[in-house]
Protein backbone atom coordinates (compact mmCIF):
# COMPACT_ATOMS: atom_id res chain seq x y z
CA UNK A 1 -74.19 -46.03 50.61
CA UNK A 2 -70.65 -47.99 49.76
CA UNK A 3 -68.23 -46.18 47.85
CA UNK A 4 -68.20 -46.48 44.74
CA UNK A 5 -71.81 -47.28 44.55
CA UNK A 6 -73.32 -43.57 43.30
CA UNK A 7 -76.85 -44.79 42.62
CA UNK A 8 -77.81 -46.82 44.79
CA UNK A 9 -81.46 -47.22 44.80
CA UNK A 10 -83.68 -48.51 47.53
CA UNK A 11 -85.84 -51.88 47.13
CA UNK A 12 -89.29 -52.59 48.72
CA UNK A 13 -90.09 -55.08 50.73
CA UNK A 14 -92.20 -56.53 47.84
CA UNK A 15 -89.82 -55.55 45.36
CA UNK A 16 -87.04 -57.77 46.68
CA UNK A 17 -89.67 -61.01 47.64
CA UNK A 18 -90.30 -60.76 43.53
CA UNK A 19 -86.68 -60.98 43.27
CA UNK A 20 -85.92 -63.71 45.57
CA UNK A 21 -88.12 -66.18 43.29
CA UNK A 22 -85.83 -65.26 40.22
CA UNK A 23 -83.28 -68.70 40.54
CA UNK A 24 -80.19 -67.55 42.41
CA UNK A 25 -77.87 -67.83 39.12
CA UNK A 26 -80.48 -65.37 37.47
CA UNK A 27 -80.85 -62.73 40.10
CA UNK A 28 -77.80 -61.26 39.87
CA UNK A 29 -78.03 -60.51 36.26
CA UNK A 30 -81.91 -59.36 36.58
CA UNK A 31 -81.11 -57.27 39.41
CA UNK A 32 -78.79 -54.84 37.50
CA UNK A 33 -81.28 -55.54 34.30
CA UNK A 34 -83.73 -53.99 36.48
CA UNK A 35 -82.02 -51.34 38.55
CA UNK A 36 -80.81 -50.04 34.70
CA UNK A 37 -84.81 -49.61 33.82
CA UNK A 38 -85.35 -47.97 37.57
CA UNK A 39 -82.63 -45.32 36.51
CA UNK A 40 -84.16 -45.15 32.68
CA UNK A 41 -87.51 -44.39 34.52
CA UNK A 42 -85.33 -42.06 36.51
CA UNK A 43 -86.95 -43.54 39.68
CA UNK A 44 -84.87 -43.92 43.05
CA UNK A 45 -87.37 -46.68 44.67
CA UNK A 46 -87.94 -50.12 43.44
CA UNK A 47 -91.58 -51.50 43.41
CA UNK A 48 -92.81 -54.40 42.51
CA UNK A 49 -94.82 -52.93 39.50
CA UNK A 50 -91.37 -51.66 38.32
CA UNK A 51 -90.24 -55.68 38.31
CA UNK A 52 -93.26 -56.73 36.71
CA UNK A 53 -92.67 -54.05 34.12
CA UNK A 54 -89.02 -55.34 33.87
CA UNK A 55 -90.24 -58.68 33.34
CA UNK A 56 -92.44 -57.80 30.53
CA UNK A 57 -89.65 -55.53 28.96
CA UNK A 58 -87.27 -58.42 29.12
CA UNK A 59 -89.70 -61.23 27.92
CA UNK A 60 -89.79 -63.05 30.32
C-alpha cells in the first residue's frame, strides 16, 4: 500500500479488463465512482459484478 492511500482495495483480473474498455478520459473518474460503491458495500475486493452493479447505479 502507498502512503497516504488507507483503503486501498484490490481489483480482479476481470474487474480491471471491464475497466480498461471505459475510454481512458472516463476511467479515472469511474474508477473512484466505483471504488466509493466497493467501500459503501463495505467490500475490500473488486469484481466484475460490483462494476456491472456500478454501471447500473450510475446509468450508464
Amino acid at each position: 500500500m502507498a502512503s497516504g492511500d488507507v483503503d486501498e482495495l484490490e481489483w480482479t483480473p476481470e474487474a480491471l479488463a471491464k475497466l480498461q474498455n471505459i475510454p481512458f478520459f472516463a476511467r479515472s473518474p469511474a474508477r473512484l465512482r466505483i471504488e466509493e460503491l466497493a467501500r459503501a458495500y463495505e467490500v475490500d475486493l473488486v469484481t466484475v459484478e460490483l462494476v456491472k452493479q456500478a454501471r447500473s447505479e450510475f446509468g450508464q
